[in-house]
Protein backbone atom coordinates (compact mmCIF):
# COMPACT_ATOMS: atom_id res chain seq x y z
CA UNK A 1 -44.12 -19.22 -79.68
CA UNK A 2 -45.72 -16.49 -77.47
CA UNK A 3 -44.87 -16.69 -73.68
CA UNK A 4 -48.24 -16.37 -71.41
CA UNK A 5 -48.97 -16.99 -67.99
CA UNK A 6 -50.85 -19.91 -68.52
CA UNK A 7 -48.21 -21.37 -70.49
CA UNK A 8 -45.77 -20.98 -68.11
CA UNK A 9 -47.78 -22.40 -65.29
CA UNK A 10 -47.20 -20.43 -62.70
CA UNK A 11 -49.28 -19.53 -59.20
CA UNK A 12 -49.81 -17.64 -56.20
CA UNK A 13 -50.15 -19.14 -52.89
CA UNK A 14 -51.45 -17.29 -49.94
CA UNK A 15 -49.48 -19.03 -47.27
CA UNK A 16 -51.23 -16.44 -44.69
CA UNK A 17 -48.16 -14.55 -43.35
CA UNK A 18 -49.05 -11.55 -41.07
CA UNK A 19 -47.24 -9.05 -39.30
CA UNK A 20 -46.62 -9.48 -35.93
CA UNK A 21 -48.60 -7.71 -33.94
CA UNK A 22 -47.83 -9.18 -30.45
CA UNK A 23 -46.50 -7.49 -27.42
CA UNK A 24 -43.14 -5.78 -27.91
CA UNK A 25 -40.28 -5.99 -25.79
CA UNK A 26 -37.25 -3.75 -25.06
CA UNK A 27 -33.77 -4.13 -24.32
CA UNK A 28 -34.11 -5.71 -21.08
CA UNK A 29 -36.98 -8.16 -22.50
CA UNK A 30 -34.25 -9.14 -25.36
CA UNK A 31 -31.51 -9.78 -22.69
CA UNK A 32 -33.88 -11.88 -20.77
CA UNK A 33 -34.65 -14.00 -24.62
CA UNK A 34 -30.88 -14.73 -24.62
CA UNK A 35 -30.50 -15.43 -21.32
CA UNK A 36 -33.47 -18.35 -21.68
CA UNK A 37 -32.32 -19.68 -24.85
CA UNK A 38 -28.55 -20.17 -22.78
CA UNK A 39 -30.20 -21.95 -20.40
CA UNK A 40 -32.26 -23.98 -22.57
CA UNK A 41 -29.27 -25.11 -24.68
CA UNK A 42 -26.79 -25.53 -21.96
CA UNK A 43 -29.20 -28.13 -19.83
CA UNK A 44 -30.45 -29.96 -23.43
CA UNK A 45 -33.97 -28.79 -23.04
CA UNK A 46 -36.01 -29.67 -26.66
CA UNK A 47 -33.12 -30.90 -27.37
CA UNK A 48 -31.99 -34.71 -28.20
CA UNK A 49 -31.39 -37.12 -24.93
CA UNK A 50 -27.92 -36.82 -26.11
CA UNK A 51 -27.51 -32.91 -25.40
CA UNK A 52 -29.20 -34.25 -22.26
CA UNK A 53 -27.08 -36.53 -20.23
CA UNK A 54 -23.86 -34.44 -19.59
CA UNK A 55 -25.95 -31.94 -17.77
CA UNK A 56 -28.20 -34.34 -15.60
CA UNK A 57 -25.56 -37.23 -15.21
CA UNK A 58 -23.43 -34.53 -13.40
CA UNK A 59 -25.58 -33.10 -11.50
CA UNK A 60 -26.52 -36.81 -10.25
CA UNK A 61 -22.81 -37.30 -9.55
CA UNK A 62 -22.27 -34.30 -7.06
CA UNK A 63 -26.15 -35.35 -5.41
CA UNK A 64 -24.69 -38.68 -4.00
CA UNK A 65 -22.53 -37.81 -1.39
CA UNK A 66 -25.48 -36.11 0.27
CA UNK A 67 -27.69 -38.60 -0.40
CA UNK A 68 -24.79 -41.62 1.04
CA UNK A 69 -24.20 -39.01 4.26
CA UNK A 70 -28.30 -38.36 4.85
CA UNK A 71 -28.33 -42.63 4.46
CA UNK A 72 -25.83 -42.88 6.83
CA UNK A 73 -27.34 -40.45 9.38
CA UNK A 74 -30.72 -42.05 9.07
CA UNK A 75 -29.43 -45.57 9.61
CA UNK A 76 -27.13 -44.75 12.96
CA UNK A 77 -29.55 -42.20 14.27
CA UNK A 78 -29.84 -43.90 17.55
CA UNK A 79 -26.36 -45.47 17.68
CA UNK A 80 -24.03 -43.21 20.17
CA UNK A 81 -21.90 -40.90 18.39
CA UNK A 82 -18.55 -42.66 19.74
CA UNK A 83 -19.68 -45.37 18.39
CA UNK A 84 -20.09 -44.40 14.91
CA UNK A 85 -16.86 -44.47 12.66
CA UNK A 86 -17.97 -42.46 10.12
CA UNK A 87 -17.27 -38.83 9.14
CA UNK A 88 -19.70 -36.77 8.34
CA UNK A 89 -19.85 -34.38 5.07
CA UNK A 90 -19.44 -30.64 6.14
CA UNK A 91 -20.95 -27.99 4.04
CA UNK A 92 -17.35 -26.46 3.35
CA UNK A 93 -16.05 -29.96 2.09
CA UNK A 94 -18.75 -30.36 0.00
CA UNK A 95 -18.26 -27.48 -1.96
CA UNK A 96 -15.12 -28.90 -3.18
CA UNK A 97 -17.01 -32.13 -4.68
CA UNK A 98 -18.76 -28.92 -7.28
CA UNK A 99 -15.40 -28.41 -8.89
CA UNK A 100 -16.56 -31.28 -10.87
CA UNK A 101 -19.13 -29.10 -12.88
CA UNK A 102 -16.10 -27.82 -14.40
CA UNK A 103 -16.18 -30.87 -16.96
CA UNK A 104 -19.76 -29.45 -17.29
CA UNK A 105 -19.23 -25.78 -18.72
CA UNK A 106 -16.12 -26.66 -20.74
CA UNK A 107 -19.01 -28.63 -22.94
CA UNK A 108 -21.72 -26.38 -22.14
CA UNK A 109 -19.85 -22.73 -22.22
CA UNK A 110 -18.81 -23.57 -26.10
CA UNK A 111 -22.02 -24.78 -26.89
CA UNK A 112 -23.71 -21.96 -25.91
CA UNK A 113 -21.00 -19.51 -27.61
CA UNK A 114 -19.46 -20.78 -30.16
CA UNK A 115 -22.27 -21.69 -32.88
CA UNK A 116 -23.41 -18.22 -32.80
CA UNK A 117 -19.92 -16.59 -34.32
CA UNK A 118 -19.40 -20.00 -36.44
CA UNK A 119 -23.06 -19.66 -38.53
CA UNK A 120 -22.72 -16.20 -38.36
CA UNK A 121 -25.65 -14.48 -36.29
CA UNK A 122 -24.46 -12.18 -34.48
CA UNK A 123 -25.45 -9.65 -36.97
CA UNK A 124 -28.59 -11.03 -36.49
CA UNK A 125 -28.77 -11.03 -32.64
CA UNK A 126 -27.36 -7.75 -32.27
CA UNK A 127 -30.14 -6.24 -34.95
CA UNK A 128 -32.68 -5.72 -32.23
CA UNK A 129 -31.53 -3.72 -28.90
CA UNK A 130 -29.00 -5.52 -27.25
CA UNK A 131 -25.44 -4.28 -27.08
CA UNK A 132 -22.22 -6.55 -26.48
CA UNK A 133 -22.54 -6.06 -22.82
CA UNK A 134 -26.10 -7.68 -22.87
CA UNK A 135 -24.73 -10.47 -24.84
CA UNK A 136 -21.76 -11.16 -22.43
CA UNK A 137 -24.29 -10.89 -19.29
CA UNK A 138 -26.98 -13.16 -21.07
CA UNK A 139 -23.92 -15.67 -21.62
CA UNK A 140 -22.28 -15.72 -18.50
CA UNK A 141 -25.46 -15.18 -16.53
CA UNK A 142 -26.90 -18.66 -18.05
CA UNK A 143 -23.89 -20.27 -17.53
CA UNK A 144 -23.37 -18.75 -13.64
CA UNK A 145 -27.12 -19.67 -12.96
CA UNK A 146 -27.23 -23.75 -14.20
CA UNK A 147 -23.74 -24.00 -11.43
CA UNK A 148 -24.96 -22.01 -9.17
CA UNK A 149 -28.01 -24.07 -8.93
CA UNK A 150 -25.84 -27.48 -9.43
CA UNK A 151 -23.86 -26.47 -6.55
CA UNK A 152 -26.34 -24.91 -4.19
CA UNK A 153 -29.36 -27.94 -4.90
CA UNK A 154 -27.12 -30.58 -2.96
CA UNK A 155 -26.26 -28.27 -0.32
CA UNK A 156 -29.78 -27.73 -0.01
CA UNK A 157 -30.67 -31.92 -0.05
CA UNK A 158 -28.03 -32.09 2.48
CA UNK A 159 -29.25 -29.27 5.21
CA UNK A 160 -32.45 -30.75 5.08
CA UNK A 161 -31.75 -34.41 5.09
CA UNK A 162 -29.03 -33.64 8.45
CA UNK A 163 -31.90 -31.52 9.81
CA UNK A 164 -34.42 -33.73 9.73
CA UNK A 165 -32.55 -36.86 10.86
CA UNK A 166 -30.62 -35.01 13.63
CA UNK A 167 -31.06 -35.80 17.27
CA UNK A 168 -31.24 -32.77 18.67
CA UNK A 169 -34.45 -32.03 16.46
CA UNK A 170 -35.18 -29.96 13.33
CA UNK A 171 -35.04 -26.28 15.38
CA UNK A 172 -32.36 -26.77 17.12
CA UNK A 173 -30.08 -28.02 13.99
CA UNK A 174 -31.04 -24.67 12.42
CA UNK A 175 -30.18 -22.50 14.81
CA UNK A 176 -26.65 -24.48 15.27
CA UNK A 177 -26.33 -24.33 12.00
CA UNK A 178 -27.46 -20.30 11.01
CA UNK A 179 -23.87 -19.70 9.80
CA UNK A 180 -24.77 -21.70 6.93
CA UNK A 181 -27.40 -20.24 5.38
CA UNK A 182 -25.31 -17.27 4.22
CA UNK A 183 -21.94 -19.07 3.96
CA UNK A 184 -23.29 -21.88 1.30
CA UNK A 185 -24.74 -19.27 -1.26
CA UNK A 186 -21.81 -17.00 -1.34
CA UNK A 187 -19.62 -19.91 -1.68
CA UNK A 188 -21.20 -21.08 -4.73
CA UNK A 189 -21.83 -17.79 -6.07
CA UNK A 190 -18.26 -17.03 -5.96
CA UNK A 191 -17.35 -21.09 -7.61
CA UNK A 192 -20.04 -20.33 -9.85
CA UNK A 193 -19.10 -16.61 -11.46
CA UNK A 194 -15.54 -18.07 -11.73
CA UNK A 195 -16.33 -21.32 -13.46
CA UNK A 196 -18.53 -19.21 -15.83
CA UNK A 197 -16.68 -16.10 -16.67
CA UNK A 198 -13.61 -17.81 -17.39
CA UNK A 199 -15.38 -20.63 -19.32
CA UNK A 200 -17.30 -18.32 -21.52
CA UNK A 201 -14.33 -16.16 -22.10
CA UNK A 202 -12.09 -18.51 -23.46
CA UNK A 203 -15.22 -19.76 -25.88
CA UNK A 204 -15.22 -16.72 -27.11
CA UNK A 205 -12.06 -16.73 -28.60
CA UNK A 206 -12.77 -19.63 -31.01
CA UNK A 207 -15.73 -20.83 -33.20
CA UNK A 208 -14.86 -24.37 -32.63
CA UNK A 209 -16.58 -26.03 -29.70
CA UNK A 210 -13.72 -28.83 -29.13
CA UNK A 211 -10.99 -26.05 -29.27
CA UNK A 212 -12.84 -23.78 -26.32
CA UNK A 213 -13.42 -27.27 -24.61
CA UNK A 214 -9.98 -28.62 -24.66
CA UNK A 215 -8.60 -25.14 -23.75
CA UNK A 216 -10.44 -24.45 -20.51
CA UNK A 217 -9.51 -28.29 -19.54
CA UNK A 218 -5.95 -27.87 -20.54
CA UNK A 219 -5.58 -24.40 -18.62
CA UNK A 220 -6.95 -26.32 -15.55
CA UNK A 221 -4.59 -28.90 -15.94
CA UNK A 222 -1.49 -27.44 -16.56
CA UNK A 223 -2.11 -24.53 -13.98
CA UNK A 224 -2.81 -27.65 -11.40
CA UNK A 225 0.64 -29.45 -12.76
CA UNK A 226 2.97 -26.28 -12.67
CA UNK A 227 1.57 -25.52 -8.97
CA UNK A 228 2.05 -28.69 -7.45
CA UNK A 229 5.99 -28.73 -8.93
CA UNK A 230 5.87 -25.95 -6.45
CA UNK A 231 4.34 -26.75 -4.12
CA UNK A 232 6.11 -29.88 -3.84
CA UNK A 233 9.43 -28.08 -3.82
CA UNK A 234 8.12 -26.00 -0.89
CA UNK A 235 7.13 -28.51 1.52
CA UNK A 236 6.86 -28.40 4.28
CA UNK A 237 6.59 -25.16 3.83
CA UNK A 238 3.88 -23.44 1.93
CA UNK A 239 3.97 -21.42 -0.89
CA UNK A 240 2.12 -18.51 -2.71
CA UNK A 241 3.05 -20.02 -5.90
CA UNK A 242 0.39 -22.77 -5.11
CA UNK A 243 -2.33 -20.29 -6.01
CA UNK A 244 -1.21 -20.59 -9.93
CA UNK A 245 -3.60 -23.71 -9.69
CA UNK A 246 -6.58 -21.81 -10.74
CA UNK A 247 -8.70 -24.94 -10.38
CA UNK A 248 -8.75 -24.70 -6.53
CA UNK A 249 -8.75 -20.35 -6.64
CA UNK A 250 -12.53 -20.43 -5.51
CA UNK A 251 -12.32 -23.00 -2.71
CA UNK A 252 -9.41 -20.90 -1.12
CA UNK A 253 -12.03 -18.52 -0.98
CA UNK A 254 -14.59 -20.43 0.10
CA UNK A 255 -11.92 -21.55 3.37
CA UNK A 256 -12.04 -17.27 3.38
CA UNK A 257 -16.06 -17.92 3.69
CA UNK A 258 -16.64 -21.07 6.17
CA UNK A 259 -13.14 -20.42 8.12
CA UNK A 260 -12.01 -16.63 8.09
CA UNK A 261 -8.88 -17.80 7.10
CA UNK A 262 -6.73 -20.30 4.97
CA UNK A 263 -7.11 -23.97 5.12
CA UNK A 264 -4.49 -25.45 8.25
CA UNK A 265 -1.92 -27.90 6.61
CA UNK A 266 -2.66 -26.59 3.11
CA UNK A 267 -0.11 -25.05 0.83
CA UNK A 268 -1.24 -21.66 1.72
CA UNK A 269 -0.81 -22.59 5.61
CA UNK A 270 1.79 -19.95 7.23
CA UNK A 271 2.25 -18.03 3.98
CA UNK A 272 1.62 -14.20 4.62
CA UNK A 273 -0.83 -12.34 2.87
CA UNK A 274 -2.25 -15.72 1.28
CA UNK A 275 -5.91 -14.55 2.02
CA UNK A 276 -5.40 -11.28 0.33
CA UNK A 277 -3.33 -12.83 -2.38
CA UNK A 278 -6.28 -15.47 -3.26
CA UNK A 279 -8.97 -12.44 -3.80
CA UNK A 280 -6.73 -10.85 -5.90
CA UNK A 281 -6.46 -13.88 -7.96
CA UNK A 282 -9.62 -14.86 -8.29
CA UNK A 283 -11.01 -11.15 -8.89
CA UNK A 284 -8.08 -10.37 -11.85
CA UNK A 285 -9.32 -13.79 -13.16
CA UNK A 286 -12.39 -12.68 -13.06
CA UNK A 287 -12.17 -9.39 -14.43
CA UNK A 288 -9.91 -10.57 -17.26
CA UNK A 289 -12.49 -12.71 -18.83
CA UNK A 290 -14.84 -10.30 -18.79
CA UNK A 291 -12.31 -7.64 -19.96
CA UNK A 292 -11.92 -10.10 -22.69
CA UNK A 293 -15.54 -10.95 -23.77
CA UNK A 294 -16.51 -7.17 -23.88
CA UNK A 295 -13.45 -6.61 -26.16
CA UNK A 296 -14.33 -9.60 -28.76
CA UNK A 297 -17.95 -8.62 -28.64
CA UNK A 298 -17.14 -4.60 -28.90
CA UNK A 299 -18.30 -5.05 -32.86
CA UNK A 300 -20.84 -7.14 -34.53
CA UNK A 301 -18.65 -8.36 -36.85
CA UNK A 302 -15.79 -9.81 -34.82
């Protein structure tokens, strides 16, 4: 039997593919791509309400003590202030309340990281112009960006609610207040590179999401454990040693931010050289994890 094509029934079908011929981007367009789709995937965006409720449940949580201290404002407004037995949030304390989005990127730094080496795409990603350094920015710059703006959105509820409920009127809160305007964004710029460098760093170093996940929450844990042995042994002293909890690294320098100094009565009280010994930690930290990320992105193959 002779083989034809009609016999074998085959067809063409013009599904209508065309060349791109859109707009173009370069390097920096293709950094700002990756940068989106971090962003995207971290918060759940077109994504199941699943992927969704980490994200918005926490930032929720660390929105309610402004909203309770702007209640409580409101409703004493024109009670005298001796007679009010109630102490009011500061900006500085409330900083310490966004050490909570650190359950938030170990979930969303792995997420973010991890599937790309576990299906394999880097080769893919790293086909157009972008270079391991734009990968590790794109990364951590998602990840820095959804806590900074976790951490700086309350602040900004809670400035405005105080401001509009205070006595003294909406001008003169400001101007009492100037100092923080600047302090409050540095703060949680400096919470929110730390939370994110280290978070994506130690991603990087598995393809497993649960691994990363369970590593940045066990190096918080056991950092905070082995620090309060010491600091415990030190009292009433304080201690250097009690900056090995790298949980609370960034809120010693926020007290550096607010204060000019470290926190009275803390562990770090009295101890010489504490202020300088806290950058140091928190800038090796830093530096570390990005020393790290560069060096497992350095080839597209790794």
């Amino acid at each position: 039997m002779t083989i034809t094509a009609s016999t074998l029934g085959g067809a063409v079908y013009d599904r209508g593919y065309r060349p791109y011929d859109g707009p173009r981007g370069g390097r920096a367009d293709a950094r700002w791509a990756l940068w989106r789709l971090t962003v995207r995937r971290a918060l759940g965006l077109r994504r199941s309400w699943r992927q969704k409720v980490l994200p918005w449940s926490l930032l929720g949580l660390v929105t309610v003590p402004a909203m309770v201290d702007i209640g409580i404002r409101y409703a004493t407004r024109d009670t005298p202030v001796y007679e009010v037995d109630f102490e009011f949030l500061t900006f500085r304390e409330y900083l310490g309340v966004s050490t909570l989005l650190m359950l938030f990127v170990a979930v969303s730094a792995p997420d973010v990281v991890c599937p790309d080496r576990h299906d394999r795409v880097l080769p893919l990603i790293f086909s157009r112009q972008l270079t391991g350094l734009d990968y590790v920015l794109a990364k951590v710059g998602g990840i820095f960006t959804i806590v900074f703006g976790f951490a700086f959105l309350p602040q900004m509820l809670l400035f405005l609610g105080q401001m509009f409920v205070s006595d003294t009127g909406a001008l003169d809160y400001i101007g009492d207040n100037a100092d923080v305007l600047w302090q409050v964004p540095i703060a949680v710029a400096l919470l929110a590179l730390y939370q994110a460098a280290i978070s994506v760093a130690l991603a990087s170093l598995t393809d497993r999401r649960i691994v990363a996940g369970i590593a940045l929450i066990g190096l918080m844990m056991v950092t905070t454990s082995v620090s309060a042995v010491f600091v415990h042994v030190a009292e009433p002293d304080g201690t250097i040693l009690a900056l090995l909890n790298l949980w609370t690294v960034p809120l010693v320098l926020r007290d550096l931010v607010f204060l000019g100094h470290v926190e009275r009565f803390g562990p770090l009280d009295g101890v010489e050289g504490a202020a300088i010994a806290a950058v140091m930690v928190y800038v090796a930290m830093v530096a570390t994890s990005f020393a790290v990320l560069l060096w497992r992105y350095r080839e597209v193959n790794l």
